[in-house]
Protein backbone atom coordinates (compact mmCIF):
# COMPACT_ATOMS: atom_id res chain seq x y z
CA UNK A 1 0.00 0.00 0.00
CA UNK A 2 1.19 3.12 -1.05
CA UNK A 3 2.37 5.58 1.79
CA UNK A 4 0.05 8.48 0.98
CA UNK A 5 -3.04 6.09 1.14
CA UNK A 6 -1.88 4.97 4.79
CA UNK A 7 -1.64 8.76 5.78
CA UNK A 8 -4.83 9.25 4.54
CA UNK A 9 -6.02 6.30 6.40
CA UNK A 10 -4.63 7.15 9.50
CA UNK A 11 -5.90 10.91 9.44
CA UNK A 12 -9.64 9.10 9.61
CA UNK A 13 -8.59 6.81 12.32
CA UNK A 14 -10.30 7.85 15.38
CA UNK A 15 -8.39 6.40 18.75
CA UNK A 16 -9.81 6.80 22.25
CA UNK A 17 -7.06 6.85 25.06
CA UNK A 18 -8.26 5.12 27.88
CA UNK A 19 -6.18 6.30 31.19
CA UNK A 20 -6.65 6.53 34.73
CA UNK A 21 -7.07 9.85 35.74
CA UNK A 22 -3.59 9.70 37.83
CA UNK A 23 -2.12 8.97 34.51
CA UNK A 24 -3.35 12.24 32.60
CA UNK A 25 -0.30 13.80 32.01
CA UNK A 26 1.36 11.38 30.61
CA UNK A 27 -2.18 10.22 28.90
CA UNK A 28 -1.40 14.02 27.29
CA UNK A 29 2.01 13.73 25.67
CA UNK A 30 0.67 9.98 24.07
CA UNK A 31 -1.99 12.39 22.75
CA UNK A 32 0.32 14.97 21.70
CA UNK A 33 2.62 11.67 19.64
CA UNK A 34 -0.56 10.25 18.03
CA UNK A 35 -2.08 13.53 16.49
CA UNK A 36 1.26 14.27 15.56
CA UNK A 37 1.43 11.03 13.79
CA UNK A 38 -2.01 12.04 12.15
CA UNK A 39 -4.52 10.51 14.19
CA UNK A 40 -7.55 11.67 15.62
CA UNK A 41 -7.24 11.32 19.70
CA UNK A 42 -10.02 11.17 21.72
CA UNK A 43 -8.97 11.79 25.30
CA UNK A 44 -11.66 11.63 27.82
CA UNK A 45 -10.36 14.17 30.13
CA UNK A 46 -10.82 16.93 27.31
CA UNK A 47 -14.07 17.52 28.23
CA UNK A 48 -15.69 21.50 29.45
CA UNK A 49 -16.36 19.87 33.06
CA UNK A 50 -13.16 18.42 33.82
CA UNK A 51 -11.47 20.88 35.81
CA UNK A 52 -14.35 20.37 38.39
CA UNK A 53 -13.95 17.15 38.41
CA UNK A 54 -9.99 17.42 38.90
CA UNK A 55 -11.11 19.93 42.29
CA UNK A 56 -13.69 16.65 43.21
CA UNK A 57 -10.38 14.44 43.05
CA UNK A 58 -8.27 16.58 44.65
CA UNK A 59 -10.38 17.42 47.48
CA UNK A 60 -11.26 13.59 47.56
CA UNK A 61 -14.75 14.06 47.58
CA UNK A 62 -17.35 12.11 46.29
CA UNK A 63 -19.15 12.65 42.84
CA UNK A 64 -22.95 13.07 42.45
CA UNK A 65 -24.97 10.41 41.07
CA UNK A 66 -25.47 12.74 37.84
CA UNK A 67 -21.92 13.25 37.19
CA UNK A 68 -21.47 9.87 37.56
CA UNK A 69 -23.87 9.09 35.03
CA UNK A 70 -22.71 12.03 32.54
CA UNK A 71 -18.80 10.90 33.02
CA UNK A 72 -19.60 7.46 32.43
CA UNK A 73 -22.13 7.61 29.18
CA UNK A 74 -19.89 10.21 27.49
CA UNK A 75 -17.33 7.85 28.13
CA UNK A 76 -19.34 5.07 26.55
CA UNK A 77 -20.44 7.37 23.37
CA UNK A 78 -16.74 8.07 22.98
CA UNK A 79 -15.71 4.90 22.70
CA UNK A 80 -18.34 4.00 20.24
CA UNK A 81 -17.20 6.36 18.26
CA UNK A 82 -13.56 5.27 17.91
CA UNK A 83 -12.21 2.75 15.86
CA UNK A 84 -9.41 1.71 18.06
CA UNK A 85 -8.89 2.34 21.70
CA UNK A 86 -4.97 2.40 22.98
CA UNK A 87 -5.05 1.67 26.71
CA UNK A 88 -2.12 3.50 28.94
CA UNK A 89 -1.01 0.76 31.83
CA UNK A 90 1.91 2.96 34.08
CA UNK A 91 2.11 1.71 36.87
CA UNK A 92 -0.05 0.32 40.24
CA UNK A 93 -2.16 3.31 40.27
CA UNK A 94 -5.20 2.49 38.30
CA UNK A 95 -9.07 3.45 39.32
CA UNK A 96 -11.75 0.84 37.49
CA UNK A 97 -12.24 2.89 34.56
CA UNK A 98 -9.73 1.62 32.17
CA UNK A 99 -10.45 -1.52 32.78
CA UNK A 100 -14.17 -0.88 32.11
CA UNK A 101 -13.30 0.65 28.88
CA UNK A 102 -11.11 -1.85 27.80
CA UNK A 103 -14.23 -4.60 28.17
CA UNK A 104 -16.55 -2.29 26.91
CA UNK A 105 -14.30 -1.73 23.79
CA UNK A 106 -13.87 -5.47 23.96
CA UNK A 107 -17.41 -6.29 23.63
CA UNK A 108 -17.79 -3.74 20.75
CA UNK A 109 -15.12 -5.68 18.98
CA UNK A 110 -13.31 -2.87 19.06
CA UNK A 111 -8.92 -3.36 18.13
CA UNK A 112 -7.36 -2.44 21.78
CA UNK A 113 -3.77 -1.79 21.80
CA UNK A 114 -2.63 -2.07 25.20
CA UNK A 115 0.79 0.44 26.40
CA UNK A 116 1.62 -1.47 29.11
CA UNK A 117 4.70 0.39 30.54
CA UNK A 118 5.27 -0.83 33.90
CA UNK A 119 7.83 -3.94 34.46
CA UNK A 120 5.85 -6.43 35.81
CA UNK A 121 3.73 -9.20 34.51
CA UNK A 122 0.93 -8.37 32.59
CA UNK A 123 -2.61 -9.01 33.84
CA UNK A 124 -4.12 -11.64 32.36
CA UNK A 125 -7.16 -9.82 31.90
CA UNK A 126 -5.49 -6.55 30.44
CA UNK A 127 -3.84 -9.17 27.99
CA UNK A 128 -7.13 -11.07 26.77
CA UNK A 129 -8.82 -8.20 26.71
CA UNK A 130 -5.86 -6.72 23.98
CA UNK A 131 -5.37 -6.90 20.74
CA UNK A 132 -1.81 -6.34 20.99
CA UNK A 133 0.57 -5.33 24.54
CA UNK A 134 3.40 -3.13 23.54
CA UNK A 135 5.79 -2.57 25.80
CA UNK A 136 7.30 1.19 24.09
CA UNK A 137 5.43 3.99 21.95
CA UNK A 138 7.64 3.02 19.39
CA UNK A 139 5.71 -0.25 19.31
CA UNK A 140 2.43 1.39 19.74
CA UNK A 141 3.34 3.66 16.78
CA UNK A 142 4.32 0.24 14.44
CA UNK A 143 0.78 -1.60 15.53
CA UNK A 144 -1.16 1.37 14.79
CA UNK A 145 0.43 1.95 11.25
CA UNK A 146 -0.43 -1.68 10.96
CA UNK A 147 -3.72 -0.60 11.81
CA UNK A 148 -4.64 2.38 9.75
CA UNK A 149 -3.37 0.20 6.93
CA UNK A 150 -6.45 -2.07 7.38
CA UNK A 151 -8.62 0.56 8.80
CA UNK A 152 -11.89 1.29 6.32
C-alpha cells in the first residue's frame, strides 16, 4: 500500500485513550505523539467539566450520582465512536475505569492496543482483553500503522 493512502487512512482513524485519571499527564504527551502522527485522539479528560472534576479528586470528595452518570455515558459514546482504543497501563495506580473501557471496547469488537509500561507481569485480563501489549510507543506507533493500513 502506497504511503500516501496509509496517511490518509490514519488521518480518519479515530483512537480513544483510555487512562486513569492519575495517569493524565502522561495520557497528554501519548496524545500529543498520536495527532502528531495524524490521528484523531479522543482523550476523555478533554471535556468543558473536567477541571471540576480534577477539584472533586483533589479534594477527595465524592461525585454526584449525575456526574457519575454524565462521566460514564460520554465515556461510553466516545468509545463508540472510535475505531481503536490504545489503553495507557503505568504503573499500580489504576481506578476501574480503564479496565471498564477496555471490556466495553472489547465487547464492541473494538482493536485495543494495550501500552503497558510498567515492568511487571501483565494481567491476564489486560492481555485477553488486547489486541496487541506493547511494551514502548515506538511499538504502539508500528501496531497502529499496521492498523490504519487495514482501517476502512
Amino acid at each position: 500500500m502506497e504511503k500516501s493512502t496509509v496517511l490518509q487512512k490514519r488521518h480518519k482513524m479515530r483512537i480513544y485513550l483510555a487512562h486513569p485519571h492519575a495517569q493524565r499527564g502522561y495520557g497528554k504527551t501519548i496524545q500529543s505523539i498520536l495527532e502528531e502522527e495524524g490521528y484523531k485522539v479522543i482523550n476523555p479528560f478533554n471535556r468543558l467539566e473536567q477541571s471540576s472534576h480534577d477539584r472533586i479528586i483533589k479534594n477527595n470528595e465524592q461525585f454526584s450520582d449525575e456526574q457519575c452518570e454524565k462521566i460514564v455515558l460520554s465515556d461510553l459514546k466516545n468509545i463508540e465512536k472510535a475505531d481503536v482504543v490504545v489503553a495507557i497501563w503505568l504503573g499500580t495506580n489504576h481506578m476501574i475505569g480503564t479496565p471498564m473501557e477496555i471490556v466495553y471496547a472489547y465487547n464492541l469488537a473494538l482493536p485495543i492496543y494495550s501500552l503497558y509500561l510498567w515492568p511487571d507481569t501483565v494481567s491476564p485480563w489486560i492481555q485477553y482483553h488486547s489486541n496487541k501489549v506493547l511494551r514502548s510507543e515506538n511499538d504502539l506507533l508500528f501496531a497502529l500503522e499496521a492498523e490504519a493500513a487495514w482501517h476502512e
